[in-house]
PDB file of N, CA and C in Angstrom:
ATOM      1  N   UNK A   1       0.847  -1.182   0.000  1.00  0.00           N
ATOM      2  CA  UNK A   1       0.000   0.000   0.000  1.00  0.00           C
ATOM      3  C   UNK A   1       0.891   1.243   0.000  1.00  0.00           C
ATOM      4  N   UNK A   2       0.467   2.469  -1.002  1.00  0.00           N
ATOM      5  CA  UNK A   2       1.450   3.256  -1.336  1.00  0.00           C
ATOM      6  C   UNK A   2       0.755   4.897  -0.135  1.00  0.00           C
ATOM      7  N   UNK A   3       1.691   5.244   0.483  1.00  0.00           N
ATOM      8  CA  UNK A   3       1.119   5.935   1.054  1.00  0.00           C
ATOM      9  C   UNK A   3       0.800   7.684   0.608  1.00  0.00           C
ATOM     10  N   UNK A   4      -0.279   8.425   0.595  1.00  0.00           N
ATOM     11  CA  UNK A   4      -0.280   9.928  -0.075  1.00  0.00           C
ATOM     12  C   UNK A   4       0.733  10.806   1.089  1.00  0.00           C
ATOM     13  N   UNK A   5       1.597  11.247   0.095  1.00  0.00           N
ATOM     14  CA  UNK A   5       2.518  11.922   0.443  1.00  0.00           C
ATOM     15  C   UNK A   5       1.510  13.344   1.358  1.00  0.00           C
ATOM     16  N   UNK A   6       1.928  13.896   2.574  1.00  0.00           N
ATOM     17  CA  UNK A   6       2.176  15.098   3.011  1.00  0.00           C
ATOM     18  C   UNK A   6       1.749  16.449   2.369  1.00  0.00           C
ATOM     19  N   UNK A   7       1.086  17.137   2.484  1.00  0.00           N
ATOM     20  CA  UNK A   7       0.723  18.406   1.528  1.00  0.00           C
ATOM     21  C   UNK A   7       1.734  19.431   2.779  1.00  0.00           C
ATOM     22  N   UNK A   8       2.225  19.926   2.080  1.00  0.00           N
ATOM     23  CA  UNK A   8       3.341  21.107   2.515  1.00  0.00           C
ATOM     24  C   UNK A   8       2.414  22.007   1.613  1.00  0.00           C
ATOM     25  N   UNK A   9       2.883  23.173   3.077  1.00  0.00           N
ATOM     26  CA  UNK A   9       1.786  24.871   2.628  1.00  0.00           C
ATOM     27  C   UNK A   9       2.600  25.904   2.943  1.00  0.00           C
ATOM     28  N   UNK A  10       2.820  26.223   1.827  1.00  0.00           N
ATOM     29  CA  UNK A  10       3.445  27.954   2.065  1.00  0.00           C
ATOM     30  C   UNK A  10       2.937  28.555   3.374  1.00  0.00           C
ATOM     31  N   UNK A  11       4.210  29.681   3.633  1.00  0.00           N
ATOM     32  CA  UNK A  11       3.368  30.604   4.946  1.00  0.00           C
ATOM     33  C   UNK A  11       2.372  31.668   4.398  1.00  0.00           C
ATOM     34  N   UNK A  12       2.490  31.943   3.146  1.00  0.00           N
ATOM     35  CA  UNK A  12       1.648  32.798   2.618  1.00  0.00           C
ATOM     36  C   UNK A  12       0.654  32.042   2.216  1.00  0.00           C
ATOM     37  N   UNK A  13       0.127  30.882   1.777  1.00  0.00           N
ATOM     38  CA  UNK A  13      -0.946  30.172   1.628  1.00  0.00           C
ATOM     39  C   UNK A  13      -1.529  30.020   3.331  1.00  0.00           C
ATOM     40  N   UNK A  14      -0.769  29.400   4.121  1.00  0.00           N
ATOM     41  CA  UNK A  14      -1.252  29.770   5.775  1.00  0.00           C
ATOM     42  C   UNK A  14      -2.047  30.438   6.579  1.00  0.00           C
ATOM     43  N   UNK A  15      -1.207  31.515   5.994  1.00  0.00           N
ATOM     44  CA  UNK A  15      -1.596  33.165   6.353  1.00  0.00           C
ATOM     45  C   UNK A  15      -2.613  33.382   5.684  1.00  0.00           C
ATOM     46  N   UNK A  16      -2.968  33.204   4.415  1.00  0.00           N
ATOM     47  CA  UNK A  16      -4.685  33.421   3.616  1.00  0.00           C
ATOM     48  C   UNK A  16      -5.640  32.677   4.368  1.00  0.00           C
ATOM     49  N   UNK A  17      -5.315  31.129   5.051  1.00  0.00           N
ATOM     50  CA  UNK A  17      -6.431  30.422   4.784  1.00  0.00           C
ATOM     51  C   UNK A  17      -6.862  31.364   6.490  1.00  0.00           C
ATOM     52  N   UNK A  18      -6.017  31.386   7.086  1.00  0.00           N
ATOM     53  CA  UNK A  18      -6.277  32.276   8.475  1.00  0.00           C
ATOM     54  C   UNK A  18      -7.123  33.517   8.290  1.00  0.00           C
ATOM     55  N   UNK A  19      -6.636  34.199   7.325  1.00  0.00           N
ATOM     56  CA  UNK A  19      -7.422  35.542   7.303  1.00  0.00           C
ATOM     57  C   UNK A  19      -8.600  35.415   6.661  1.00  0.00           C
ATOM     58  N   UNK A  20      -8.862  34.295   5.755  1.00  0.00           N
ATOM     59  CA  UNK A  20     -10.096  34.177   4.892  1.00  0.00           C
ATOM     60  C   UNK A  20     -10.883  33.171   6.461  1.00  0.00           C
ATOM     61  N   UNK A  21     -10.503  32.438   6.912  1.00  0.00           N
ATOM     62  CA  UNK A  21     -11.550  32.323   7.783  1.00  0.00           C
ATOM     63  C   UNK A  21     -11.746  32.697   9.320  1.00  0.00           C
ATOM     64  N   UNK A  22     -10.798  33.632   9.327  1.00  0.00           N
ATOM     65  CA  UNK A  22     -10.875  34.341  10.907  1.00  0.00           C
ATOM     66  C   UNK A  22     -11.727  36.144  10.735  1.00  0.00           C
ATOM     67  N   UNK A  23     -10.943  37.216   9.787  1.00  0.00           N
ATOM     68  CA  UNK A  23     -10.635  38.183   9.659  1.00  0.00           C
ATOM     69  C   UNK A  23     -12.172  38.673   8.789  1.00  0.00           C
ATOM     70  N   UNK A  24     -11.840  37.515   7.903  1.00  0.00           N
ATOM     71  CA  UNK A  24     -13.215  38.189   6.840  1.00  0.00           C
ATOM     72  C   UNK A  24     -14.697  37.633   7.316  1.00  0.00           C
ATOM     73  N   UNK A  25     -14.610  36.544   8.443  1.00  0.00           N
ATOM     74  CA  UNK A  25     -15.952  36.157   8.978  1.00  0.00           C
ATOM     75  C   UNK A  25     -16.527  35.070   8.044  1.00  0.00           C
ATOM     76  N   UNK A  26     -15.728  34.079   7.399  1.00  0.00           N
ATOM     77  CA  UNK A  26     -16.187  33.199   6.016  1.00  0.00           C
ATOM     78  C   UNK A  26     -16.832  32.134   7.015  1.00  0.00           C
ATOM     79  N   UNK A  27     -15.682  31.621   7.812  1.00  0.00           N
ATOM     80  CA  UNK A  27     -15.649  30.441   8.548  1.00  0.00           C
ATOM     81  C   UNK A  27     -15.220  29.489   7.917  1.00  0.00           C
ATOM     82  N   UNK A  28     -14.570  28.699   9.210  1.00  0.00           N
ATOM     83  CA  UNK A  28     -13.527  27.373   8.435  1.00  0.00           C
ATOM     84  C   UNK A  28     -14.135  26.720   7.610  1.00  0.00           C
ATOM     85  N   UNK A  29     -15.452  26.380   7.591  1.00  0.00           N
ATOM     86  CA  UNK A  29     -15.907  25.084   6.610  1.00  0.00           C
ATOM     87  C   UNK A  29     -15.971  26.111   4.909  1.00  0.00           C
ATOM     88  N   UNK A  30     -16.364  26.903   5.365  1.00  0.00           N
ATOM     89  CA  UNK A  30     -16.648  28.193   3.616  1.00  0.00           C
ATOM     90  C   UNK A  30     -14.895  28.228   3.101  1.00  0.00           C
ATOM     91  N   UNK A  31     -13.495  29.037   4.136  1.00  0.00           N
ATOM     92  CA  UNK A  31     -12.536  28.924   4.225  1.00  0.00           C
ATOM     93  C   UNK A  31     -12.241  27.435   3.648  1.00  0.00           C
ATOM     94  N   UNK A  32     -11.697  25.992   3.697  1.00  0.00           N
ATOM     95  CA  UNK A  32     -11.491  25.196   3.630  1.00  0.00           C
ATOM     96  C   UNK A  32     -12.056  24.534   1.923  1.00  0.00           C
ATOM     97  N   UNK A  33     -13.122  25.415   1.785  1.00  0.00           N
ATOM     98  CA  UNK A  33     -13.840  25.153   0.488  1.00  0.00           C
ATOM     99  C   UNK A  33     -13.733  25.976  -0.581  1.00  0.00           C
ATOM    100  N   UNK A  34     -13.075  27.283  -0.182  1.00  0.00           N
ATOM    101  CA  UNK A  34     -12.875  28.051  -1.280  1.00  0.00           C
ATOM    102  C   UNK A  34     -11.506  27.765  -1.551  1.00  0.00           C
ATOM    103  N   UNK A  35     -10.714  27.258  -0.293  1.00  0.00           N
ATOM    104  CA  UNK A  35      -9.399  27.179  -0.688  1.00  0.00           C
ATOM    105  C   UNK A  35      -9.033  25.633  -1.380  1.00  0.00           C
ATOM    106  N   UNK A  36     -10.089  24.227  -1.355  1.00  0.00           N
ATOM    107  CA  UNK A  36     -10.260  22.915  -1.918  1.00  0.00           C
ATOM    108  C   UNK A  36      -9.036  22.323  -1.231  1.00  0.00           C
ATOM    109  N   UNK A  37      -8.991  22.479   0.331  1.00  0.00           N
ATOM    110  CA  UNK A  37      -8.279  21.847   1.178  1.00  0.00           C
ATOM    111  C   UNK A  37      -9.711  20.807   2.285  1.00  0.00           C
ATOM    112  N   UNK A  38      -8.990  20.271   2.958  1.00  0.00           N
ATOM    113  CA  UNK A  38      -9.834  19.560   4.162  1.00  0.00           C
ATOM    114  C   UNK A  38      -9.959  20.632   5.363  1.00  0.00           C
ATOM    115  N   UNK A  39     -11.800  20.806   6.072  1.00  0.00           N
ATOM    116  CA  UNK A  39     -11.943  21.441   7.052  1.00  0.00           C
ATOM    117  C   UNK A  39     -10.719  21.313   8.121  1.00  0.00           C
ATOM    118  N   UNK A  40     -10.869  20.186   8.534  1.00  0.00           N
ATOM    119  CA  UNK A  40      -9.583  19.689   9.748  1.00  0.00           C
ATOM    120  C   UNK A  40      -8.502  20.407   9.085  1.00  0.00           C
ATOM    121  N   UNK A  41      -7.877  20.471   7.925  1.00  0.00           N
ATOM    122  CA  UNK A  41      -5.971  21.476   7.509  1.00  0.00           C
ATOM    123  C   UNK A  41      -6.391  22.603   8.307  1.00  0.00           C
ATOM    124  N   UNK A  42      -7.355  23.552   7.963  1.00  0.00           N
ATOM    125  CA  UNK A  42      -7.519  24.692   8.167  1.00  0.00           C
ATOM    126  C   UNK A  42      -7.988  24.886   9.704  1.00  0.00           C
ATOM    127  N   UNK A  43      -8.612  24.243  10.683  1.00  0.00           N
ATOM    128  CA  UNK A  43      -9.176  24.392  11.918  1.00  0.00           C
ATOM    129  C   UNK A  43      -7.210  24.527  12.246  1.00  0.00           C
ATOM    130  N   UNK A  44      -6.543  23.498  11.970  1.00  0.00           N
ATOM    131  CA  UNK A  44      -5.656  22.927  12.509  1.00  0.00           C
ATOM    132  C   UNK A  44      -4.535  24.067  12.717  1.00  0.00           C
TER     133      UNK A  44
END
């Protein structure tokens, strides 16, 4: 069984998914979906 490699995230990709769901009021699940990551990356 081959395992899925690790998603590595820029600090500037970081830093967006933070401000798109803290700053602008989107919320993590809207955040997490505009960015086509998993809710849990972004809570995290």
């Amino acid at each position: 069984m081959n395992r899925i490699p690790k998603a590595v995230y820029t600090k500037e990709f970081r830093e967006e998914a933070v401000k798109l769901a803290m700053t602008e009021g989107v919320g993590v699940s809207e955040a997490a979906h505009r960015l086509s990551i998993w809710m849990k990356t972004v809570a995290n």
